[in-house]
N, C-alpha and C. Protein backbone atom coordinates (compact mmCIF):
# COMPACT_ATOMS: atom_id res chain seq x y z
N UNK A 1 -100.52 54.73 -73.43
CA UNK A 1 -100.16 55.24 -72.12
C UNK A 1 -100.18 56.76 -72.17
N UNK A 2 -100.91 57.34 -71.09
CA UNK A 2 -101.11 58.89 -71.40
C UNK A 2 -100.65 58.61 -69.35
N UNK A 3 -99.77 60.44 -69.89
CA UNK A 3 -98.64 60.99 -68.56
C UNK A 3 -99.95 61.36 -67.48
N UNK A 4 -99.81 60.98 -66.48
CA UNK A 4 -100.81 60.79 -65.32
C UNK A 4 -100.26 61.58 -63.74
N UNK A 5 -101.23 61.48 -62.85
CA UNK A 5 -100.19 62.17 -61.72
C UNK A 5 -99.33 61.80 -61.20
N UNK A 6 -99.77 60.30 -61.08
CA UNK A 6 -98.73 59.47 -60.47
C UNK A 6 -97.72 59.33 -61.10
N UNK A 7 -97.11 59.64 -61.99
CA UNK A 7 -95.43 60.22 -62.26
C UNK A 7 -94.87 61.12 -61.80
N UNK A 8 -95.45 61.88 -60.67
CA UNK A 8 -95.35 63.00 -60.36
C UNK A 8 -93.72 62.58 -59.47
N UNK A 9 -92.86 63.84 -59.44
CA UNK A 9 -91.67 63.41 -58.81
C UNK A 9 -91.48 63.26 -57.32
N UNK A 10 -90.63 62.06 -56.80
CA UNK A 10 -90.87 62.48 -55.24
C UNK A 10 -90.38 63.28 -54.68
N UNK A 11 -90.88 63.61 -53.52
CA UNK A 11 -89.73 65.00 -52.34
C UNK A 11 -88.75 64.81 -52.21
N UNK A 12 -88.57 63.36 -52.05
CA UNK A 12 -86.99 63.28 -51.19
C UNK A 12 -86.04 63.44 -51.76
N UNK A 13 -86.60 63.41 -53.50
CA UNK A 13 -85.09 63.18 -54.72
C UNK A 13 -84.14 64.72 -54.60
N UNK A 14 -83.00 64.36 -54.14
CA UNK A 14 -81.97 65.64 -53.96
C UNK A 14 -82.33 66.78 -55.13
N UNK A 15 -81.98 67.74 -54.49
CA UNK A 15 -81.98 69.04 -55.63
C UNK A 15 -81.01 68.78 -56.24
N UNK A 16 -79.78 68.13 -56.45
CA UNK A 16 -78.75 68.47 -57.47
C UNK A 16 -79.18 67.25 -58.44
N UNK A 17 -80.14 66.76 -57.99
CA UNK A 17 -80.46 65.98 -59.68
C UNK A 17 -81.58 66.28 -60.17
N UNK A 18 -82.26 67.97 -60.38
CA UNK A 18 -83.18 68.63 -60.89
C UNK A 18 -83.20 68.59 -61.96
N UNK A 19 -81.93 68.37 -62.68
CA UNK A 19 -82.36 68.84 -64.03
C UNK A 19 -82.51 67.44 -64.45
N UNK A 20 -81.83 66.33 -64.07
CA UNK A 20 -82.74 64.47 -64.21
C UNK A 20 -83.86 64.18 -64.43
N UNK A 21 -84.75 64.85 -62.86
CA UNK A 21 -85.75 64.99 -62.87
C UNK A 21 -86.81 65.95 -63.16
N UNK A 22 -86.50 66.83 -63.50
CA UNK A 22 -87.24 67.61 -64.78
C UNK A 22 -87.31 67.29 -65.95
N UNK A 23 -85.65 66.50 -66.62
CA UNK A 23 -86.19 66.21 -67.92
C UNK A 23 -87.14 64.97 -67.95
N UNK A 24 -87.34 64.48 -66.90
CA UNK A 24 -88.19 62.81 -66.62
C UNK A 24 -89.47 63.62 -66.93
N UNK A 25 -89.53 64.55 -66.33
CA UNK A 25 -90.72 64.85 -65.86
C UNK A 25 -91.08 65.10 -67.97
N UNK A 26 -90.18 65.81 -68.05
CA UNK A 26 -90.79 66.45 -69.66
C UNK A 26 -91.19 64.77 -70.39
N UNK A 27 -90.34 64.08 -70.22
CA UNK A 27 -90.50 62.92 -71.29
C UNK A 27 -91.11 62.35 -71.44
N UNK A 28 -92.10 62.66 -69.76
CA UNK A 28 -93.52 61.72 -69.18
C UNK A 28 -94.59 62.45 -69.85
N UNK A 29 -94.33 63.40 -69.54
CA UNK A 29 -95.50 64.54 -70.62
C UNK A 29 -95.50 64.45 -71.98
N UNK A 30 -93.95 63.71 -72.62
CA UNK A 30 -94.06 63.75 -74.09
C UNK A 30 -94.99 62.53 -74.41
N UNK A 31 -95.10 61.87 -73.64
CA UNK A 31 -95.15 60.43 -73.66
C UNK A 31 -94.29 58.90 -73.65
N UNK A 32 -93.02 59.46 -73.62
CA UNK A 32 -91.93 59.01 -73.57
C UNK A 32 -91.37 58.32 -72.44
N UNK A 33 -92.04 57.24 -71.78
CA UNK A 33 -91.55 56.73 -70.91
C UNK A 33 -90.15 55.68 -71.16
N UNK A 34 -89.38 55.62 -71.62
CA UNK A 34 -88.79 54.67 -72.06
C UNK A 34 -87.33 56.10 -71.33
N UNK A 35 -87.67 57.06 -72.08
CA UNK A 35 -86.52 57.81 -71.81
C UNK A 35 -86.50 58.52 -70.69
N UNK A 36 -87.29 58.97 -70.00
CA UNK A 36 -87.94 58.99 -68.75
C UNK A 36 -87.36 57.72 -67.97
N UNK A 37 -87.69 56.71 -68.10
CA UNK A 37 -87.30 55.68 -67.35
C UNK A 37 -85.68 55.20 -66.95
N UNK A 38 -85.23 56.10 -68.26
CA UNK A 38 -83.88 55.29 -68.43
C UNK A 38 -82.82 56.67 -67.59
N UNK A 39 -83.37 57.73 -67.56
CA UNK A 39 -82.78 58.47 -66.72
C UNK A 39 -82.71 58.19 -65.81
N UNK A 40 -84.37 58.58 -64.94
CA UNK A 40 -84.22 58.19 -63.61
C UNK A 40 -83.09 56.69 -63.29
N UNK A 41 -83.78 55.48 -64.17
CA UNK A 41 -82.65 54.27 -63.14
C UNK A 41 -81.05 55.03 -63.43
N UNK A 42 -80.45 56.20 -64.32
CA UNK A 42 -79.18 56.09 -64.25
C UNK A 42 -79.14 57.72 -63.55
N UNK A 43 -79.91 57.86 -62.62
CA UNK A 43 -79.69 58.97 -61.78
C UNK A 43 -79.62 57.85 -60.33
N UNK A 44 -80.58 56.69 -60.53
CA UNK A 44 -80.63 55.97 -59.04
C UNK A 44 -79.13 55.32 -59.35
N UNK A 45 -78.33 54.91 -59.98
CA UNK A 45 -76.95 54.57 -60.36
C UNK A 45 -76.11 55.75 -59.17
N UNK A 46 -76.47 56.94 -59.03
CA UNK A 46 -75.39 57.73 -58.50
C UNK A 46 -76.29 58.06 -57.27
N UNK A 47 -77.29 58.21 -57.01
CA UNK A 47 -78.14 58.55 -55.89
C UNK A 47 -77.84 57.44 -54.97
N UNK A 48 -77.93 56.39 -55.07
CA UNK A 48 -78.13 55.44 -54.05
C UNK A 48 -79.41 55.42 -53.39
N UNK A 49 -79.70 54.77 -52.35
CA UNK A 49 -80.63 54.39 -52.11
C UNK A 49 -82.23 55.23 -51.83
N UNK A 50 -82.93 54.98 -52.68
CA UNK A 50 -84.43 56.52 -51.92
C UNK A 50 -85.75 55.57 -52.62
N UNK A 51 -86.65 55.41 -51.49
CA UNK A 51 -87.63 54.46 -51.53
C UNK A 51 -88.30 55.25 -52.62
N UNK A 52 -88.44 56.11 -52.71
CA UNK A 52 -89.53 57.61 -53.69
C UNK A 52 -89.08 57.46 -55.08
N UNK A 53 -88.05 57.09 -55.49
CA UNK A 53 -86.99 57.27 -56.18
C UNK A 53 -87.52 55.41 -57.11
N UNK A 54 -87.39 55.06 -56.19
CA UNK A 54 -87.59 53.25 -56.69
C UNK A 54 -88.97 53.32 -56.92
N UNK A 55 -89.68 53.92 -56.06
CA UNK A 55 -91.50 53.82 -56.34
C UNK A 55 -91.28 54.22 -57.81
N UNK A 56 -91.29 55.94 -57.78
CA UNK A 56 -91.59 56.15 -59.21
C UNK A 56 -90.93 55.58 -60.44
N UNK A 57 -90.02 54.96 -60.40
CA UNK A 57 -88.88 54.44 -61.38
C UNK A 57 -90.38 52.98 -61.46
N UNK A 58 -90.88 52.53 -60.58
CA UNK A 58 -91.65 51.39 -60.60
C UNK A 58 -92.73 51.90 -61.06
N UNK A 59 -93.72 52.72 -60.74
CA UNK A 59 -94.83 53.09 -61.03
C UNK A 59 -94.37 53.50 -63.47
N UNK A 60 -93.35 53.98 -63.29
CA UNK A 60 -93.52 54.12 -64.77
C UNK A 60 -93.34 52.72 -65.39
N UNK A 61 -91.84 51.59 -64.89
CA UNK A 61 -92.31 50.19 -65.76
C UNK A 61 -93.55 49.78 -65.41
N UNK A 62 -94.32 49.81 -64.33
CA UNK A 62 -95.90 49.15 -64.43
C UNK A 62 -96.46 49.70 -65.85
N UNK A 63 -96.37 51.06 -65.92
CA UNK A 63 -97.47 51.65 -66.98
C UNK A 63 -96.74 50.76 -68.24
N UNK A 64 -95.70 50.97 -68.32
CA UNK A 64 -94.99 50.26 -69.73
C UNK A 64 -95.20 48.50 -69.66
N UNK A 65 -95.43 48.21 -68.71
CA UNK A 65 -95.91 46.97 -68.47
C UNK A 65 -94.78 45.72 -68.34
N UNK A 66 -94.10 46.89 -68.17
CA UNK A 66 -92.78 46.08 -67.44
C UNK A 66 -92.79 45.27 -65.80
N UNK A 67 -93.48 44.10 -65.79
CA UNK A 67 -93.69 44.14 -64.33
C UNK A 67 -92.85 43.25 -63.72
N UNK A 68 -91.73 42.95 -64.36
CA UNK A 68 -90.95 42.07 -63.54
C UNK A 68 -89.43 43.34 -63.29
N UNK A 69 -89.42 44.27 -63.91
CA UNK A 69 -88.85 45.68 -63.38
C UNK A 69 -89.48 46.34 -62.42
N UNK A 70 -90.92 46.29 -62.75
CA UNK A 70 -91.95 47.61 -61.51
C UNK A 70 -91.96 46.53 -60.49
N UNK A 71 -91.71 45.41 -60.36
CA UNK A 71 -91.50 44.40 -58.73
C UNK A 71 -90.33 44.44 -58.30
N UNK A 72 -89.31 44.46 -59.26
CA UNK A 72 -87.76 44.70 -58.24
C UNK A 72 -87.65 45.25 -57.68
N UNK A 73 -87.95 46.82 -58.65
CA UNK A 73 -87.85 48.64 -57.59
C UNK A 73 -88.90 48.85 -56.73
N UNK A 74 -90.33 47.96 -56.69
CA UNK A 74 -90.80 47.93 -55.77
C UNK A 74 -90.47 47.49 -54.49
N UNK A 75 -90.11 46.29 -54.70
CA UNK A 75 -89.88 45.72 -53.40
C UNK A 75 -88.89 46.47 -52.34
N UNK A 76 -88.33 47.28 -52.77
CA UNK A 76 -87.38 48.36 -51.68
C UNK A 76 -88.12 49.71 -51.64
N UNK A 77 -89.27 49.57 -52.29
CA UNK A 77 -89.71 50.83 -52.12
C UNK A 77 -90.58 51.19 -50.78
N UNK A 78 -91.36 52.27 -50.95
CA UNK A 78 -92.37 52.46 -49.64
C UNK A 78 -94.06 52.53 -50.61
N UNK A 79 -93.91 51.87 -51.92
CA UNK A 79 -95.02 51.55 -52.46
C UNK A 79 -95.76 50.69 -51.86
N UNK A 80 -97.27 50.83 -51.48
CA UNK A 80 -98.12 49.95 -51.21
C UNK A 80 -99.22 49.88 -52.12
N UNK A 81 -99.44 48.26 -51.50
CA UNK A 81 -100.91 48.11 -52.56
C UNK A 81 -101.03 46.74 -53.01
N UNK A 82 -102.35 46.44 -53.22
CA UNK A 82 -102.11 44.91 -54.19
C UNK A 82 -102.20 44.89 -55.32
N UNK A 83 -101.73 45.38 -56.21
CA UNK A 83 -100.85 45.49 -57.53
C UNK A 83 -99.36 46.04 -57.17
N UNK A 84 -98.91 46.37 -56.19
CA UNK A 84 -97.62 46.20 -55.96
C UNK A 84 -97.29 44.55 -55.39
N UNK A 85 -97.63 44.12 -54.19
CA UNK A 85 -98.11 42.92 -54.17
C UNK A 85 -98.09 41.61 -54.78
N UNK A 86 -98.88 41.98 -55.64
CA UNK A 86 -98.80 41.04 -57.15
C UNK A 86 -97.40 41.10 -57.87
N UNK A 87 -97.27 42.35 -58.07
CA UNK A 87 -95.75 43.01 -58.96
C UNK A 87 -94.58 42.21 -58.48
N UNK A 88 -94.77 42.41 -57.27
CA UNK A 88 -93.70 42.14 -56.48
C UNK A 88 -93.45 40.58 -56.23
N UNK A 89 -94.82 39.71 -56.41
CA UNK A 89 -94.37 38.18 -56.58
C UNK A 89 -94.07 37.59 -57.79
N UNK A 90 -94.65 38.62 -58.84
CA UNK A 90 -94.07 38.02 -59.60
C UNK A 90 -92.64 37.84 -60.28
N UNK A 91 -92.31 38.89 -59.50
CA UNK A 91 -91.14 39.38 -59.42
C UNK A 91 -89.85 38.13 -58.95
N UNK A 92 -90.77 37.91 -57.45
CA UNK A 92 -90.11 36.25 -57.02
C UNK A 92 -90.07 35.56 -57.61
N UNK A 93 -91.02 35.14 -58.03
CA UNK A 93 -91.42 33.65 -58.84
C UNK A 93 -90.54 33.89 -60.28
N UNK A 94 -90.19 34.78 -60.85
CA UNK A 94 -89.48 34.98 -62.04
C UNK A 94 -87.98 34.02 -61.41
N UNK A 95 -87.56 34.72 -60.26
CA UNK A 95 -86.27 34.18 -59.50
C UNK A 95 -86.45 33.06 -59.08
N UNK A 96 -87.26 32.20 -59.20
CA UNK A 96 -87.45 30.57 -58.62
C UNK A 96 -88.06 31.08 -57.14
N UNK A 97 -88.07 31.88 -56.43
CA UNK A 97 -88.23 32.12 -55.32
C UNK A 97 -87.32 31.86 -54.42
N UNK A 98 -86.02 32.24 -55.02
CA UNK A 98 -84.75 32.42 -54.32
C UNK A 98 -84.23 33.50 -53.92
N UNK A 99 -84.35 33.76 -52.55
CA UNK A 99 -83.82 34.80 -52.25
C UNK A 99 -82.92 35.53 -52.56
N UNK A 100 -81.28 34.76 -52.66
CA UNK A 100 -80.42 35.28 -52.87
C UNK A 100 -80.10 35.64 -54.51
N UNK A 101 -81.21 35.20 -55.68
CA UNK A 101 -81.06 35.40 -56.53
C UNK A 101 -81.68 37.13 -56.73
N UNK A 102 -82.84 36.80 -55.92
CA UNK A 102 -84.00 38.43 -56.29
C UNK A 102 -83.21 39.36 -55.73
N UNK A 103 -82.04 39.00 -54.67
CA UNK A 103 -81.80 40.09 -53.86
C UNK A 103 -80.20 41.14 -54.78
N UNK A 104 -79.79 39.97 -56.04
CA UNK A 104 -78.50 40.22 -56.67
C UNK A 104 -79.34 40.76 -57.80
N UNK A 105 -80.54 40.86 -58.04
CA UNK A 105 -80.42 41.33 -59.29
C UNK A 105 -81.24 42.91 -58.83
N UNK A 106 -81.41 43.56 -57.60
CA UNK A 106 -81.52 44.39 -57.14
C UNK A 106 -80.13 45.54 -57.95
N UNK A 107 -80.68 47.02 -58.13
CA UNK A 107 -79.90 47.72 -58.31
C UNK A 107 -78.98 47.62 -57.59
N UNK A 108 -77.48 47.57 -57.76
CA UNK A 108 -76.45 47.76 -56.75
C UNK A 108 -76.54 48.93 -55.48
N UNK A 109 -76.58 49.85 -56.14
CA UNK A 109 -76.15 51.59 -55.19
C UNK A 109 -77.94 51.34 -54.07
N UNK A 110 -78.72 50.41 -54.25
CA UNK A 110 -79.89 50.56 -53.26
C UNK A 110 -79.61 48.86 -52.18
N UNK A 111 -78.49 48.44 -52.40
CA UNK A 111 -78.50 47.16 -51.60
C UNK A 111 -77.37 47.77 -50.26
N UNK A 112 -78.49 47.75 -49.22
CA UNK A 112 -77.53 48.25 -48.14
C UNK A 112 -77.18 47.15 -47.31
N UNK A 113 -76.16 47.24 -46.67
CA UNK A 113 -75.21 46.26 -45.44
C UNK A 113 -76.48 45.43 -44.34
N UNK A 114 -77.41 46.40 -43.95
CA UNK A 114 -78.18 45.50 -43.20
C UNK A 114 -80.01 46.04 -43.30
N UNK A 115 -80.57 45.07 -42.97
CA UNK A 115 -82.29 45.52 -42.77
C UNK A 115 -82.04 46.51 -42.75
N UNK A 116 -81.84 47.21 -41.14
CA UNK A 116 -82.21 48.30 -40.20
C UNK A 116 -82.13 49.64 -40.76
N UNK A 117 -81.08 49.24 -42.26
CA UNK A 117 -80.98 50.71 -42.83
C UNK A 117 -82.00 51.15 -43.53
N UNK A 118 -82.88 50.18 -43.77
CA UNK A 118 -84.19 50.40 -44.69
C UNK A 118 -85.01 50.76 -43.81
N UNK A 119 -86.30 51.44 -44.48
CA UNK A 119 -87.43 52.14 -43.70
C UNK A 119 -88.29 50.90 -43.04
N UNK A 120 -88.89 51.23 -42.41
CA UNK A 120 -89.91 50.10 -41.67
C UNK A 120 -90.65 49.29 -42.56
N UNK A 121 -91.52 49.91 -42.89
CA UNK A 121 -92.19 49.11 -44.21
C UNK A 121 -91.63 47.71 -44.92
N UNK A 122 -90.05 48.37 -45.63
CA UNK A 122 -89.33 47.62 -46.32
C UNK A 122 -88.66 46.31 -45.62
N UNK A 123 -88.44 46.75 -44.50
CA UNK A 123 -87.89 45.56 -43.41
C UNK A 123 -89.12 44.69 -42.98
N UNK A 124 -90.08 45.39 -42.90
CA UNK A 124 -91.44 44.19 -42.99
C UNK A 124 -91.51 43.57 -44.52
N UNK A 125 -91.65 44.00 -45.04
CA UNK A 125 -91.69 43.30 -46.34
C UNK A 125 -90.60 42.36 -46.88
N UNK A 126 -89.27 42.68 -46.83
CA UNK A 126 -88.35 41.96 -46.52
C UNK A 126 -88.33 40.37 -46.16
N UNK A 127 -88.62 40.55 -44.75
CA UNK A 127 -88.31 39.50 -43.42
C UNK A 127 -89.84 38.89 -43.89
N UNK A 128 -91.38 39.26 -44.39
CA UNK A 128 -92.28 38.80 -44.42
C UNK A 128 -92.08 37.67 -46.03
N UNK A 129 -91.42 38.37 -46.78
CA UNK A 129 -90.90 37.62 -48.14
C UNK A 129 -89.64 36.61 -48.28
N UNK A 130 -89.39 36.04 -46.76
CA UNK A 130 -87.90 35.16 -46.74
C UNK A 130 -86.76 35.84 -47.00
N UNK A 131 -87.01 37.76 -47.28
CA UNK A 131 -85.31 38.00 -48.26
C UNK A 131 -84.13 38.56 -46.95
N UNK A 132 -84.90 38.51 -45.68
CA UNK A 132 -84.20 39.33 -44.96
C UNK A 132 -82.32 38.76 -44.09
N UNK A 133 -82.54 37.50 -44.15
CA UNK A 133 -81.50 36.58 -43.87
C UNK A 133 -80.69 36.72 -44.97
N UNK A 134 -80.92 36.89 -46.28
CA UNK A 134 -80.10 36.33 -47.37
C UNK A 134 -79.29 37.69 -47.80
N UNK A 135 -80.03 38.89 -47.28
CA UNK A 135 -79.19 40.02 -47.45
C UNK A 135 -78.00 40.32 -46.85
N UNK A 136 -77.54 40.26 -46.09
CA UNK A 136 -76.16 40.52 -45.56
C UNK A 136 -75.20 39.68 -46.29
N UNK A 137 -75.59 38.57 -46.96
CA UNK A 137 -74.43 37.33 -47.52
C UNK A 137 -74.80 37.93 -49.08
N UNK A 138 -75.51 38.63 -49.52
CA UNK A 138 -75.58 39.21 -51.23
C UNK A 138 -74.98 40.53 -50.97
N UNK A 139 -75.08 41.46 -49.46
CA UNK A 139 -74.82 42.72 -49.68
C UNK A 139 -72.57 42.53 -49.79
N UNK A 140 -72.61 41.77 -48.98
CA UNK A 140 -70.77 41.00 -48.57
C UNK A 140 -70.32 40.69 -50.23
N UNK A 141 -71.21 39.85 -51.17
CA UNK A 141 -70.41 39.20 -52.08
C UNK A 141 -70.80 40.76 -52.92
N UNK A 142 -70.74 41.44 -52.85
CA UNK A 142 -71.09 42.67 -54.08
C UNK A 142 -71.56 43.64 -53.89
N UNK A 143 -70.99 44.34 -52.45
CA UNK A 143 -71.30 45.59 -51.99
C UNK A 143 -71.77 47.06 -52.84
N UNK A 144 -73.24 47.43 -52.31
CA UNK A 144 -73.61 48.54 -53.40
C UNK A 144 -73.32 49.99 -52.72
N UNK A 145 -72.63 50.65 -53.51
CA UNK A 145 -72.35 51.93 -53.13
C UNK A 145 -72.48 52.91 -53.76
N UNK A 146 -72.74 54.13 -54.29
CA UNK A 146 -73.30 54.89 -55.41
C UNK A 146 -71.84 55.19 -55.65
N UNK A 147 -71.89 55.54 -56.59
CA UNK A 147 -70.23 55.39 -57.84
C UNK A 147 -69.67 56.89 -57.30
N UNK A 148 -70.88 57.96 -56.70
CA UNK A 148 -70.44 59.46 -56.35
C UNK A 148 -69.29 59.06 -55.02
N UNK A 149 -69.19 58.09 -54.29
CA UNK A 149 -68.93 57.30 -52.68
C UNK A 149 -67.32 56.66 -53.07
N UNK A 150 -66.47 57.39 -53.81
CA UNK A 150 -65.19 56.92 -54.24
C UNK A 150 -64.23 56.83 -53.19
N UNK A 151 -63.51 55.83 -52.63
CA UNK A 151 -62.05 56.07 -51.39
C UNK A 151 -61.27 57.08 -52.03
N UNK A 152 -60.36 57.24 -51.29
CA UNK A 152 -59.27 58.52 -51.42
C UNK A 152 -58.26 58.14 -52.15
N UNK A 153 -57.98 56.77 -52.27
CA UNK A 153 -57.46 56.06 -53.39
C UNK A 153 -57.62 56.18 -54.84
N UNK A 154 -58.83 56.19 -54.92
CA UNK A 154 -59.80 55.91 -56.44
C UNK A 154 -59.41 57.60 -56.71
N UNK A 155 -59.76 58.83 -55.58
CA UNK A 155 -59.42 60.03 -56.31
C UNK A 155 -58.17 60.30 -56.32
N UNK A 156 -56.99 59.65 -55.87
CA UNK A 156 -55.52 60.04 -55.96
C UNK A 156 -54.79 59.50 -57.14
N UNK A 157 -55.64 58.42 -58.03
CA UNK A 157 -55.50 57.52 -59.09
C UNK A 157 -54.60 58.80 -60.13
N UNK A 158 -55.49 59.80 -60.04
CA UNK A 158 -55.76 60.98 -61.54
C UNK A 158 -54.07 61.54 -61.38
N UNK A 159 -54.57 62.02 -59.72
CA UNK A 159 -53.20 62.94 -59.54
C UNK A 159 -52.05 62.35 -59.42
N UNK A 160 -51.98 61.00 -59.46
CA UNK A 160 -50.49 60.37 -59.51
C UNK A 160 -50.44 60.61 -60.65
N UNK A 161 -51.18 59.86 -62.00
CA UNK A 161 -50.64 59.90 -63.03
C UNK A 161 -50.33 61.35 -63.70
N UNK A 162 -50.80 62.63 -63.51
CA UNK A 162 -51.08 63.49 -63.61
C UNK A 162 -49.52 64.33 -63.40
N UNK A 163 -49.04 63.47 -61.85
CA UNK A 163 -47.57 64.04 -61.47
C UNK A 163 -46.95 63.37 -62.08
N UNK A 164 -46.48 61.81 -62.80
CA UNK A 164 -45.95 61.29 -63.35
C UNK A 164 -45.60 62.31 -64.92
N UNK A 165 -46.90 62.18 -65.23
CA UNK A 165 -46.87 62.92 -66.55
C UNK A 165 -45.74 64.49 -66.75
N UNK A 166 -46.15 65.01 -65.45
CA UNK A 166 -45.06 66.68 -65.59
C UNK A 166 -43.77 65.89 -65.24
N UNK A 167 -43.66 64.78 -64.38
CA UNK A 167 -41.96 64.39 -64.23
C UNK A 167 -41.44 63.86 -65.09
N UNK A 168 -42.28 63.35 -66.48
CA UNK A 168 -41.44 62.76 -67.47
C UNK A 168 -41.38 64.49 -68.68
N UNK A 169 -42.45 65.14 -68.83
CA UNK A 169 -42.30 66.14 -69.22
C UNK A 169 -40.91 66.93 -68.81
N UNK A 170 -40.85 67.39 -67.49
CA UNK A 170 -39.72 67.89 -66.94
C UNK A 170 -38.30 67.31 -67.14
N UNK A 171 -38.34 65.92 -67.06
CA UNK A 171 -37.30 64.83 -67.01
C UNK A 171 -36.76 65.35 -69.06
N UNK A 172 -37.50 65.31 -69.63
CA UNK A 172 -37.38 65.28 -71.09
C UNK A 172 -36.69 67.18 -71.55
N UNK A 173 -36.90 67.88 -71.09
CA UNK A 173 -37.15 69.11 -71.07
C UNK A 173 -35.59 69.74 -70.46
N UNK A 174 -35.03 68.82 -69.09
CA UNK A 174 -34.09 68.97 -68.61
C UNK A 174 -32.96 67.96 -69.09
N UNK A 175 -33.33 67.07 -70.13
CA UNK A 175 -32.25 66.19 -70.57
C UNK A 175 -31.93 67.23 -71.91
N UNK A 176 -33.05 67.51 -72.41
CA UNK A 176 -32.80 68.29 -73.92
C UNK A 176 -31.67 70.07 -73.52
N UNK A 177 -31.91 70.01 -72.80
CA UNK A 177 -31.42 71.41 -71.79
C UNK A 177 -29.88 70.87 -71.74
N UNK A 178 -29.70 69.95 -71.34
CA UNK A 178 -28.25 69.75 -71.30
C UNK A 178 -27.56 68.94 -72.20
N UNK A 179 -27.94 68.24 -73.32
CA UNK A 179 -27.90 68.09 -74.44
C UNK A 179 -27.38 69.10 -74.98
N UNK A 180 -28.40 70.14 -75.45
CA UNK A 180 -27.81 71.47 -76.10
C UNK A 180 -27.16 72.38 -75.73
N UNK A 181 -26.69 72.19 -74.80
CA UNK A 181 -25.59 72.96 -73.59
C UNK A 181 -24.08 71.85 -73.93
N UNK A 182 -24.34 71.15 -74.03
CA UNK A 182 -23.28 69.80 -74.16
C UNK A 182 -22.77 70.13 -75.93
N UNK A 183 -23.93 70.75 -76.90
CA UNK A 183 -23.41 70.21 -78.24
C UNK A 183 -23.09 71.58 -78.64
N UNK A 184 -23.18 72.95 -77.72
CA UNK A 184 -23.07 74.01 -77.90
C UNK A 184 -21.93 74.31 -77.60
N UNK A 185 -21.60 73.87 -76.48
CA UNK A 185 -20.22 73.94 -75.46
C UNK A 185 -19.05 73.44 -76.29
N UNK A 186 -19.65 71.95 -77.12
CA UNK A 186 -18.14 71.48 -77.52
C UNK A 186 -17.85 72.01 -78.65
N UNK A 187 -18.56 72.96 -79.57
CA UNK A 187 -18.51 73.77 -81.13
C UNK A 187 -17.45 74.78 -80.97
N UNK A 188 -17.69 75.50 -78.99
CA UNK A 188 -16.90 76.70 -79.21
C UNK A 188 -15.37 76.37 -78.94
């Protein structure tokens, strides 16, 4: 496998994951798709959903000849073609041709609540492949959200324990305080 254009990075991938995708980019040039590969899917882990993002993550398992990986990230992608096509059934047929199986073993952070949130393409492809019914009942049992997408809960976790921690500090600090006020007091 020699680094080609079509690894080339897409537009849409945010600037704050430049340096992700720069080092992809170097690893593709080393020849190193494996490590290349393994970035990008754990940059799409926090990105969430980007058709550009799934293409190229697909276009590198094709080259590695990973094609029951380059059909998963295809199938949400805005890749066309018949070797995507192909990729992409075999992709089914690996799953029995069960919808609700192909649709759970989809990256989490790219499984959204309904069609409509996906680009056109993908919602044709979708609804043309039986998966489009079965998504709302896979997106319900195991909602995907990029891990960056935390409630106000999940960030208040730190600072409770955080205040706990100075009130037992303090609590310890002000018992020892009157302790030695107590064993000082009764000497004189």
């Amino acid at each position: 496998m020699t680094p080609n254009s079509e690894h080339q990075s897409p537009d849409s991938v945010a600037t704050r994951g430049m340096d992700t995708i720069g080092r992809a980019k170097m690893d593709l040039e080393r020849g190193d798709y494996a490590k290349a590969r393994q970035r990008l899917e754990s940059y799409l882990q926090h990105r969430g959903y980007d058709p550009s993002l799934l293409a190229w993550i697909g276009r590198i398992a094709y080259d590695m000849h990973d094609l029951h990986t380059a059909g998963r990230l295809w199938l949400l992608s805005a890749e066309q073609g018949e070797k995507v096509d192909r990729t992409i059934e075999l992709f089914l047929q690996s799953t029995a041709d069960n919808p609700r199986q192909a649709l759970m073993q989809l990256p989490r952070p790219v499984r959204l609540a309904s069609i409509d949130r996906y680009p056109p393409l993908v919602q044709e492809r979708l609804r043309r492949l039986g998966l489009a019914d079965a998504l709302p009942e896979v997106y319900e049992a195991n909602p995907g959200k990029p891990t960056h997408e935390r409630t106000l809960a999940d960030r208040m976790i730190p600072l409770l324990i955080i205040s706990v921690v100075i009130l037992f500090i303090g609590s310890c600090t002000l018992g020892a305080c009157t302790a030695l006020q107590w064993i000082v007091g009764s000497e004189g």
